[in-house]
Protein backbone atom coordinates (compact mmCIF):
# COMPACT_ATOMS: atom_id res chain seq x y z
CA UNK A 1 55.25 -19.23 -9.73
CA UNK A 2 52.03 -18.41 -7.85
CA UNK A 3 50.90 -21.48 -5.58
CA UNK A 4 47.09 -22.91 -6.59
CA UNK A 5 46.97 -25.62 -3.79
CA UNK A 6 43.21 -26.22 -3.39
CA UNK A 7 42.36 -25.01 -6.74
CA UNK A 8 40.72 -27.25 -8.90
CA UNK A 9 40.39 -26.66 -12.49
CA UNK A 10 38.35 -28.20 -15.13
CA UNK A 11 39.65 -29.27 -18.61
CA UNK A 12 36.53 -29.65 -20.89
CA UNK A 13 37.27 -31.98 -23.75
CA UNK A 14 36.68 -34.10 -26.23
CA UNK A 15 37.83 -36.32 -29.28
CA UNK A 16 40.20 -34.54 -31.60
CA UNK A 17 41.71 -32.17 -29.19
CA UNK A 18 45.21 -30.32 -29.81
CA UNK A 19 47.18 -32.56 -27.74
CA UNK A 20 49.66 -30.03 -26.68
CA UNK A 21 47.26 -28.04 -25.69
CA UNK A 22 45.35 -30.48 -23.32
CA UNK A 23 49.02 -31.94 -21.84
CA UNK A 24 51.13 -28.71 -21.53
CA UNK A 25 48.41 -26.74 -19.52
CA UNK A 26 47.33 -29.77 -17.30
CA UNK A 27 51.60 -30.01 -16.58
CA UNK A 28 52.05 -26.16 -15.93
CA UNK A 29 48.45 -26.10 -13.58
CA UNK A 30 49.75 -29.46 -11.87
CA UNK A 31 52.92 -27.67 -11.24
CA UNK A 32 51.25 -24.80 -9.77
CA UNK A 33 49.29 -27.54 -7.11
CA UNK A 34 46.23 -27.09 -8.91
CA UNK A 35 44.20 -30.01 -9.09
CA UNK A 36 43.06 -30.96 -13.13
CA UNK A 37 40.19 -32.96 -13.95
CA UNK A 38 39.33 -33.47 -17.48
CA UNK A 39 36.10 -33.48 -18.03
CA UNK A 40 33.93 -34.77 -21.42
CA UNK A 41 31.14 -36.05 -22.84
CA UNK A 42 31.35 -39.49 -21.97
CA UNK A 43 33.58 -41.27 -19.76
CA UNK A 44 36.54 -43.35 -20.37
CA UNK A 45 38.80 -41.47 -22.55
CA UNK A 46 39.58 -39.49 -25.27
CA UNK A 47 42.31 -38.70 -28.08
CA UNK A 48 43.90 -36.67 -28.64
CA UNK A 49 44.95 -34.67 -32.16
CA UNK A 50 48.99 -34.55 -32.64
CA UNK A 51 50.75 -33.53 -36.02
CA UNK A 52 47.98 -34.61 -38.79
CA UNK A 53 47.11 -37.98 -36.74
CA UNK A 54 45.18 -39.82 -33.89
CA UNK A 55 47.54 -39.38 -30.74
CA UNK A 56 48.09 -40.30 -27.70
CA UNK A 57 44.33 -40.93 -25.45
CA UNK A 58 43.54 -39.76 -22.07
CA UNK A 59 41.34 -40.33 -19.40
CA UNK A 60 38.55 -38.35 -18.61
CA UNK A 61 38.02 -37.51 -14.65
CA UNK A 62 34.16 -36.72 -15.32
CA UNK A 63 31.55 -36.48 -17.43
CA UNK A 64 29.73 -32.94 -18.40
CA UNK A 65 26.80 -34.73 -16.56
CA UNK A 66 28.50 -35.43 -13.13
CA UNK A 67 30.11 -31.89 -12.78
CA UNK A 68 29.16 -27.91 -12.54
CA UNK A 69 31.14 -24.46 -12.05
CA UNK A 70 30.59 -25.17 -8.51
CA UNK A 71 32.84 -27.72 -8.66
CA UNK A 72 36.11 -25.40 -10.01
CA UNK A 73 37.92 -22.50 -9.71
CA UNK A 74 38.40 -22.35 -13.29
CA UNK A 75 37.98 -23.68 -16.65
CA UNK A 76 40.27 -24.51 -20.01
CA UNK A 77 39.81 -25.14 -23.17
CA UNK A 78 41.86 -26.96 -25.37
CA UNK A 79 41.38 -26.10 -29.20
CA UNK A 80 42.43 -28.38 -32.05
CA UNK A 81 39.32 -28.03 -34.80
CA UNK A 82 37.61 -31.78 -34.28
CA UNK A 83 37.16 -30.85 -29.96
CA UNK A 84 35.73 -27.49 -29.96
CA UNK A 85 33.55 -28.24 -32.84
CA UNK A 86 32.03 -31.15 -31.62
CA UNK A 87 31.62 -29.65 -28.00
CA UNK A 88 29.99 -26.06 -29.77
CA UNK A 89 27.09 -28.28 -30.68
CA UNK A 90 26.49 -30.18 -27.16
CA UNK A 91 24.20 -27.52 -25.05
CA UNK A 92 25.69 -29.06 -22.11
CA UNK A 93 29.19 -27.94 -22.87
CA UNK A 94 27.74 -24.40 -24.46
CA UNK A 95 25.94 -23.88 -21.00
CA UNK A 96 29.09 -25.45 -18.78
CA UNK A 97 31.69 -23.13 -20.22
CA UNK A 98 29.04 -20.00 -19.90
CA UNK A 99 27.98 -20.63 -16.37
CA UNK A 100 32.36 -19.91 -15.77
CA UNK A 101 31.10 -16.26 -16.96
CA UNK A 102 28.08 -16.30 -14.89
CA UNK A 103 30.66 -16.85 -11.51
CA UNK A 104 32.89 -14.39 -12.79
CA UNK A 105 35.71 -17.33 -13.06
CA UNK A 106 38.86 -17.32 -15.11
CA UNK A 107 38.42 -19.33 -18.62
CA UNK A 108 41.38 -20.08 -20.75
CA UNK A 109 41.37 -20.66 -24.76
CA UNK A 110 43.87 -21.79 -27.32
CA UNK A 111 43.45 -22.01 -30.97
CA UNK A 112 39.76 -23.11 -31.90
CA UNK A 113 38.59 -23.51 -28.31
CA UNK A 114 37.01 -19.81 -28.54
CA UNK A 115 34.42 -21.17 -31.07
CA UNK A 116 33.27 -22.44 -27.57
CA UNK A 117 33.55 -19.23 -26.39
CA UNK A 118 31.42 -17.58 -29.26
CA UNK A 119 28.98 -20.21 -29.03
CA UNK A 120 28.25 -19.47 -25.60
CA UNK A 121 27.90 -15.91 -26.37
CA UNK A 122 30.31 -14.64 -24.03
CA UNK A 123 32.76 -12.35 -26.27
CA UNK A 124 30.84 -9.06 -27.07
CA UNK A 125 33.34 -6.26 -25.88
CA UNK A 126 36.07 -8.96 -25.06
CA UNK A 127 39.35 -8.58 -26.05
CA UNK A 128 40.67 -11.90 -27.32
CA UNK A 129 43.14 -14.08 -29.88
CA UNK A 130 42.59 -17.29 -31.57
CA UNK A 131 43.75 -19.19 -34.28
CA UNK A 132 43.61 -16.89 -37.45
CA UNK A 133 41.51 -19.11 -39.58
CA UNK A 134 38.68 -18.25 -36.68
CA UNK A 135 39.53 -14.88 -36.27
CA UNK A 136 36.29 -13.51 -38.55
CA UNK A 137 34.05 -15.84 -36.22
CA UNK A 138 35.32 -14.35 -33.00
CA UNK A 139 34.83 -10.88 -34.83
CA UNK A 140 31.21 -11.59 -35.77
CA UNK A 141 30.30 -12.87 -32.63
CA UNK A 142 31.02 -9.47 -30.98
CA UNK A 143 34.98 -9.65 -29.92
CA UNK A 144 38.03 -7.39 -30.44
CA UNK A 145 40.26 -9.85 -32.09
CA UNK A 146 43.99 -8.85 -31.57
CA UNK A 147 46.91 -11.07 -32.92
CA UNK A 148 49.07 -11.70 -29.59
CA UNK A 149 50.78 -14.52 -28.43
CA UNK A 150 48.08 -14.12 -25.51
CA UNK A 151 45.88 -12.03 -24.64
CA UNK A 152 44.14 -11.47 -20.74
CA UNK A 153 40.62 -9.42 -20.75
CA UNK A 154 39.69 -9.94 -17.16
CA UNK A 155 40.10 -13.48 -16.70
CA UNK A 156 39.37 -14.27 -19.87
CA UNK A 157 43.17 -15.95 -21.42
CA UNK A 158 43.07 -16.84 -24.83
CA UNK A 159 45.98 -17.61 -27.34
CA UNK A 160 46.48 -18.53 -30.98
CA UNK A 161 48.35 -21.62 -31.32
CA UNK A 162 50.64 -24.49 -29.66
CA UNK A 163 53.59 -21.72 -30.16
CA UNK A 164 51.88 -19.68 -27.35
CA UNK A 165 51.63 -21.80 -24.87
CA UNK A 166 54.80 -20.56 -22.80
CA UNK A 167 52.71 -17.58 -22.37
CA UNK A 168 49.26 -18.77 -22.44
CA UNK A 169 50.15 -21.26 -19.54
CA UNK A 170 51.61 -18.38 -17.57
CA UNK A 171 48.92 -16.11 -17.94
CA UNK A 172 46.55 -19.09 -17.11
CA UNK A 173 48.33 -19.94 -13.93
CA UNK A 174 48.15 -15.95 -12.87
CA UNK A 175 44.40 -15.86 -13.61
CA UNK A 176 43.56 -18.70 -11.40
CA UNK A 177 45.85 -17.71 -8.84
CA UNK A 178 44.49 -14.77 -8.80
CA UNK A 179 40.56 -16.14 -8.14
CA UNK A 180 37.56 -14.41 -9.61
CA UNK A 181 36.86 -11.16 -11.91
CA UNK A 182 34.31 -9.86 -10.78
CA UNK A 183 34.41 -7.91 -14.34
CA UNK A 184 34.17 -11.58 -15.97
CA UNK A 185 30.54 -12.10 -16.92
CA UNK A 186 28.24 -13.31 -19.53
């Protein structure tokens, strides 16, 4: 497993998030060394989405106000339908998860989170999965939807569902590891 001491990665969330898809990333990029901060819309904490119910909550490191790209080596996005929804209509998140693209650093995106992604206006050309219910959004919006447990587009890692996530978290890990793309832009 690649080593990501003195990486820091962000974890932009909020309310209603997949929480599988918050908690098994965070595990496999704190395994790596990475440092995680979860960062949101307001401070305190959030929770999460698990099998048809509230779940567990979780506290957030920082707010969307406190924080910029400069801060990380990376950003992911959890999906779940309530979280990415929400944060696709906050033009502080929108412009967060863009300026990634802008630095030509790796983004990750499971499920919904690429509604995010589309929002942002960051997937013409890309090569990308999501959860199938999205998959005409992600087409509109200018991407080459393909139906893989994960697929990598120059440090852009998306997957479809909580099933992917072996994969998706090892593809995330190799992305960050290895740094920026410069190919990875806006």
């Amino acid at each position: 497993m690649e080593n990501l001491n003195r990486k820091t990665v962000a974890i932009l969330a909020t309310n209603g998030f997949e929480e599988s898809e918050l908690s098994e990333p965070k595990k496999a990029l704190e395994n790596a060394g990475a440092n995680v901060e979860i960062v949101s819309l307001e401070s305190g904490e959030i929770k999460s989405w698990n099998d048809g119910n509230w779940g567990k909550s979780y506290k957030v490191d920082k707010t969307l106000s406190e924080v910029s790209q400069a801060n990380y080596n990376a950003l992911m996005l959890p999906g779940g339908v309530i979280n990415p929804d929400v944060l696709r209509k906050n033009k502080d998140a929108v412009s967060f998860v863009r300026s990634f693209f802008e630095n030509h650093k790796p983004v990750a995106a499971i499920c919904h989170a690429p509604w995010l992604l589309a929002e942002a206006d960051v997937l013409k050309g890309r090569n990308i999965t999501s959860y199938e219910s999205i998959k005409t959004d992600m087409i509109n919006a200018g991407a080459n939807w393909q139906d893989k447990e994960v697929v990598v587009d120059k440090g852009l890692v998306t997957s479809r569902n909580p099933d992917d996530l072996p994969a998706f978290n090892a593809k995330l890990v190799e992305e960050i590891y290895e740094g920026k793309h410069e190919d990875q832009m806006a």
